[in-house]
C-alpha atoms as a PDB file:
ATOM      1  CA  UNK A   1      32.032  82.589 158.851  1.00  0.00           C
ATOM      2  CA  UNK A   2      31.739  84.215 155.265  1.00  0.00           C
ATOM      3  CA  UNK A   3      28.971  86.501 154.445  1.00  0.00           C
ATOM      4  CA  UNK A   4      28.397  86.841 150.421  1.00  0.00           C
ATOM      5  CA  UNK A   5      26.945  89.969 148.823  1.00  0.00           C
ATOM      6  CA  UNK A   6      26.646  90.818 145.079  1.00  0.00           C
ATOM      7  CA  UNK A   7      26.781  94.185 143.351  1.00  0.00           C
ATOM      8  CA  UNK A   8      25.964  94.359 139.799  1.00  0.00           C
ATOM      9  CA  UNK A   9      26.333  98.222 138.210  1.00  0.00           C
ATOM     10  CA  UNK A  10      25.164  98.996 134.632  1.00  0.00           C
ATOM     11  CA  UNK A  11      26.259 102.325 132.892  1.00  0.00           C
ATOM     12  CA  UNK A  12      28.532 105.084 133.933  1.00  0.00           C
ATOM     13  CA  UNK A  13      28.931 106.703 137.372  1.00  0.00           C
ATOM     14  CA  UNK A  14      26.640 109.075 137.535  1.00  0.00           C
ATOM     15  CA  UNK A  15      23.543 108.032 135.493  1.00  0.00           C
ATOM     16  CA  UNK A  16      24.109 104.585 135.525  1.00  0.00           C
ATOM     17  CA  UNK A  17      22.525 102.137 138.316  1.00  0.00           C
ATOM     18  CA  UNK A  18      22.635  98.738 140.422  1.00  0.00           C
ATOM     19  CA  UNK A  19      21.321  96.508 142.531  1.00  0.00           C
ATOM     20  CA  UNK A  20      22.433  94.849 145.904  1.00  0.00           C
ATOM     21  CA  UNK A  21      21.527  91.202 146.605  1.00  0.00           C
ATOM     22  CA  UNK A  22      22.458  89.241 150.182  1.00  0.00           C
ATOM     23  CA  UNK A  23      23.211  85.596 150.382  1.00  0.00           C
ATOM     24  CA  UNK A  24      20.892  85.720 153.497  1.00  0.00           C
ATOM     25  CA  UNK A  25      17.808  86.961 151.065  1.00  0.00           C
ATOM     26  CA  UNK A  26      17.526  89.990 153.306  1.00  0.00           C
ATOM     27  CA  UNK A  27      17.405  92.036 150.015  1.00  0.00           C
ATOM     28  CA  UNK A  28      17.585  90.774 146.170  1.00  0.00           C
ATOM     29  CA  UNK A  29      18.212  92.924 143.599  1.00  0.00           C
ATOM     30  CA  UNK A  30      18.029  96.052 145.835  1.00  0.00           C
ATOM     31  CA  UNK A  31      18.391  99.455 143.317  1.00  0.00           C
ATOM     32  CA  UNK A  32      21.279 101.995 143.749  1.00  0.00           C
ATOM     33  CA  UNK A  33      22.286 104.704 141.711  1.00  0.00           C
ATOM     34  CA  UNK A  34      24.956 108.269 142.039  1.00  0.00           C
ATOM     35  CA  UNK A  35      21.148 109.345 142.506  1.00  0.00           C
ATOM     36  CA  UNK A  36      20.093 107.237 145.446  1.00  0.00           C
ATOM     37  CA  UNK A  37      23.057 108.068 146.685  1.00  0.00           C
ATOM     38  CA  UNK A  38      23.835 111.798 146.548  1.00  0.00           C
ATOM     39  CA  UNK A  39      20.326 113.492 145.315  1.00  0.00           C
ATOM     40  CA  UNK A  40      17.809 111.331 147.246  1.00  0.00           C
ATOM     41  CA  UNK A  41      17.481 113.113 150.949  1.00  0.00           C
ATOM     42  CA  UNK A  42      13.635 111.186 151.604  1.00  0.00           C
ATOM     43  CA  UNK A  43      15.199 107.254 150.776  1.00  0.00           C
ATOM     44  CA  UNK A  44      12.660 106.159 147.475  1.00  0.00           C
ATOM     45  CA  UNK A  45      14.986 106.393 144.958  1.00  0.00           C
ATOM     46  CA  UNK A  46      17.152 103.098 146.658  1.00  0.00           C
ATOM     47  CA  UNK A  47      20.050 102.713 149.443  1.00  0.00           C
ATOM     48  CA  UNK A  48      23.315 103.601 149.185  1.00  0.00           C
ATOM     49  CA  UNK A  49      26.654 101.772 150.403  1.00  0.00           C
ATOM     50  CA  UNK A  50      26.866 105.005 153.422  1.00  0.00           C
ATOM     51  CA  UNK A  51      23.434 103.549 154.587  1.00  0.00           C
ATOM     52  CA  UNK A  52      23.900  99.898 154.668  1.00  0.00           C
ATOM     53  CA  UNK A  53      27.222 100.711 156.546  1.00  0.00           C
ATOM     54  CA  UNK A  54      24.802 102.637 158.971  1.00  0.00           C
ATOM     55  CA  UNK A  55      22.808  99.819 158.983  1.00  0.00           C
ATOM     56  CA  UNK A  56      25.629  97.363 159.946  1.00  0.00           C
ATOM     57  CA  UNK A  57      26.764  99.316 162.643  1.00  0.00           C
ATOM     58  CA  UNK A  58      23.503  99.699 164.697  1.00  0.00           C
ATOM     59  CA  UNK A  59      23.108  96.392 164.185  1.00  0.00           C
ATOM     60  CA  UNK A  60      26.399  95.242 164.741  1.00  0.00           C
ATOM     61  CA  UNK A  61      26.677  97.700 168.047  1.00  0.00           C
ATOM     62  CA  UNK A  62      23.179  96.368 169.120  1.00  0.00           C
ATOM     63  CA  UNK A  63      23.691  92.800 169.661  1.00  0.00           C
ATOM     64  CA  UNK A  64      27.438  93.480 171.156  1.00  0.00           C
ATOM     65  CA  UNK A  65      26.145  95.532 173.492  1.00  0.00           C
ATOM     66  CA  UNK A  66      23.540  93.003 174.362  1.00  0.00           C
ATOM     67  CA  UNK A  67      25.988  90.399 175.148  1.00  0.00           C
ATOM     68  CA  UNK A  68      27.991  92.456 177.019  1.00  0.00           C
ATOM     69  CA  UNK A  69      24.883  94.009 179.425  1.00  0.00           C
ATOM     70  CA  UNK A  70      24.583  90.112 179.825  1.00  0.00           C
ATOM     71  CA  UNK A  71      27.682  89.534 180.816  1.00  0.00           C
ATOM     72  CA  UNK A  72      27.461  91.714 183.396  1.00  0.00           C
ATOM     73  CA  UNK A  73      24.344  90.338 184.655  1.00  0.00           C
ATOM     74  CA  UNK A  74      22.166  92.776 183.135  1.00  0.00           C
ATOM     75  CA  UNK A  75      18.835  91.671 180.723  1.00  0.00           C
ATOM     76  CA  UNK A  76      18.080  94.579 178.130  1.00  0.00           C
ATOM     77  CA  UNK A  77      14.417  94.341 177.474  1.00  0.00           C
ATOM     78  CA  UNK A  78      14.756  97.262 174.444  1.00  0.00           C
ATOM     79  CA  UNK A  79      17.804  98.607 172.296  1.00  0.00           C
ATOM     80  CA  UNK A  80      16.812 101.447 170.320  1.00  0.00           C
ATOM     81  CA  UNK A  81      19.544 102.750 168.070  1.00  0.00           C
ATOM     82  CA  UNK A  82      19.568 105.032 165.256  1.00  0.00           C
ATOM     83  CA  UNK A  83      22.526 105.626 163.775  1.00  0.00           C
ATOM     84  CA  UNK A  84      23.227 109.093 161.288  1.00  0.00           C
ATOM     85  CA  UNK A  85      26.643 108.298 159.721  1.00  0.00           C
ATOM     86  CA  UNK A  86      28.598 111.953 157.979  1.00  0.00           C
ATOM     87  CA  UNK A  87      29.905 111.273 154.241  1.00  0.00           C
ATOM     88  CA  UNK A  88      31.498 113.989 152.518  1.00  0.00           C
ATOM     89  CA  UNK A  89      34.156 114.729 149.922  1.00  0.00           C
ATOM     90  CA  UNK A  90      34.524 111.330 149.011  1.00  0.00           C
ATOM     91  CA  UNK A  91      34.675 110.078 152.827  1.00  0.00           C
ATOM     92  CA  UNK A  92      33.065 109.019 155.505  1.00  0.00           C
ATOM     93  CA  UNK A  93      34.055 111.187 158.282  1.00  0.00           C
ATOM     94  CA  UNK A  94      31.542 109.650 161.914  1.00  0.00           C
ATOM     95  CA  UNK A  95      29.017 108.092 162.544  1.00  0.00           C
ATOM     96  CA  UNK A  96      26.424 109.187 165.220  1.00  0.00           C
ATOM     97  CA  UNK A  97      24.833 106.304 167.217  1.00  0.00           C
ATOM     98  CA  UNK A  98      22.270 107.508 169.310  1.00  0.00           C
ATOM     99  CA  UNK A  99      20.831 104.894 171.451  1.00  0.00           C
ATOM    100  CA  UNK A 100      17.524 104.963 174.015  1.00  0.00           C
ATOM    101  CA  UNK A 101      17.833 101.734 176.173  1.00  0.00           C
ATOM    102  CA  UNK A 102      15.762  99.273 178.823  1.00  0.00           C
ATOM    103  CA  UNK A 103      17.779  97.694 181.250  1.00  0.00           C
ATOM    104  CA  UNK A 104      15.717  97.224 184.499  1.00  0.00           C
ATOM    105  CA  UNK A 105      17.978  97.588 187.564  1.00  0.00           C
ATOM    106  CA  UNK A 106      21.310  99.520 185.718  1.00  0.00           C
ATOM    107  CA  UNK A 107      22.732 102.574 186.965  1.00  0.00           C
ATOM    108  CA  UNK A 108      23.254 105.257 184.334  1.00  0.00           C
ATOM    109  CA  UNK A 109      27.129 105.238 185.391  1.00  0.00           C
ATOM    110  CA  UNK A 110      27.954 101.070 185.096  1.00  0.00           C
ATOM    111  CA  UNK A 111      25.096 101.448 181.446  1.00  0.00           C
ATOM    112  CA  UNK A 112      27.527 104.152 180.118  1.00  0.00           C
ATOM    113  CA  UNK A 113      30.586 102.294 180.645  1.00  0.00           C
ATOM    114  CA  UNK A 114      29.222  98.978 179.324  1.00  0.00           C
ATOM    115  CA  UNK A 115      27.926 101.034 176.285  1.00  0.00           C
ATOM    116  CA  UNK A 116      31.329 102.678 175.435  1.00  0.00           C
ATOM    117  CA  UNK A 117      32.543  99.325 176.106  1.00  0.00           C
ATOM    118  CA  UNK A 118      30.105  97.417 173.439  1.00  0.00           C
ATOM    119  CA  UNK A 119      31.168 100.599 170.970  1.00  0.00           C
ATOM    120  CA  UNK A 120      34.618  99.876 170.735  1.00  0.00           C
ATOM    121  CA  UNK A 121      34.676  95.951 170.765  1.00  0.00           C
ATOM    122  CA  UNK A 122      32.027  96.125 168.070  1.00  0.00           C
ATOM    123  CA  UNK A 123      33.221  94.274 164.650  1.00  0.00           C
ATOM    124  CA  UNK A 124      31.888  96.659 162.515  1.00  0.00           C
ATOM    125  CA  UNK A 125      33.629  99.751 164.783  1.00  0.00           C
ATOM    126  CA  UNK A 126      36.982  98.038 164.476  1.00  0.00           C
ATOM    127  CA  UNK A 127      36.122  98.138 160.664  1.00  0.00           C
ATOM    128  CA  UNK A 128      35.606 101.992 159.925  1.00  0.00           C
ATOM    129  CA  UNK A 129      38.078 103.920 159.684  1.00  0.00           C
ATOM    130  CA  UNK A 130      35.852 106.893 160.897  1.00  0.00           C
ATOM    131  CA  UNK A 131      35.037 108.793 164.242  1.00  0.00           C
ATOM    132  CA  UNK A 132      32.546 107.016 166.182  1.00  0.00           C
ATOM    133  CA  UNK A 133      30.077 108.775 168.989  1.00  0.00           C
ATOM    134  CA  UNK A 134      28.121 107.461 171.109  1.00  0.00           C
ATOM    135  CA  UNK A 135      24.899 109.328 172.790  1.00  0.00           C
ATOM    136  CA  UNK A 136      23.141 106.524 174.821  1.00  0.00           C
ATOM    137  CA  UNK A 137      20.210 107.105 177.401  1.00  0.00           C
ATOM    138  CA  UNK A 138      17.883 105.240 179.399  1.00  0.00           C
ATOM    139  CA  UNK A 139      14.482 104.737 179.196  1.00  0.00           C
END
């Protein structure tokens, strides 16, 4: 599988700007700036790459975790993660996933382990280069 983004910047670092586009059509021309990404605390100015990467990894940590409650014989009906990723000096340093979860008939001992589990096998975890943590309750 191949995934195809494209990035297209105008101007210099910090006043110039760009947009984001995904092969999928998820977002076209999407804006980002130096603005949108280190002045913008409420999100209207654009995204940033820190976001997206936040993004992917909820995502990504999500359906992993899905497959491997099912694999275990376990149906989620909800995962609800939110994920607050740490960038500074120039690097990303964790991310934080915090994670409310439905899984009629789990114990909170065999959900933990499968959700540690479904953290480190994740694609996008093997990817960073960053601390990962994982706060995961059930609801």
């Amino acid at each position: 599988m191949k995934r195809k983004v494209n990035a297209i910047w105008n101007g210099d670092g910090e006043n110039g700007n760009g947009f984001l586009s995904a092969q999928s059509g998820a977002f076209v021309k999407m804006p980002y700036s130096f603005k949108s990404r280190f002045k913008n605390d409420d999100g209207n100015l654009g995204t940033n790459p820190e976001e997206l990467i936040a993004a992917a990894l909820s995502g990504c940590f999500n359906m992993k975790l899905s497959f491997v409650l099912n694999d275990s014989n376990f149906n989620p009906e909800e995962l609800n993660t939110n994920a607050v990723l740490v960038f500074e000096d120039g690097k990303i340093l964790s991310v934080e996933l915090n994670l409310k979860a439905k899984v009629p008939g789990i114990s909170k001992e065999v959900f933990d382990e499968l959700a540690e589990e479904a953290k480190k096998d994740c694609p996008i975890s093997g990817a960073l280069n960053c601390e990962i943590h994982l706060n995961a309750s059930l609801i």
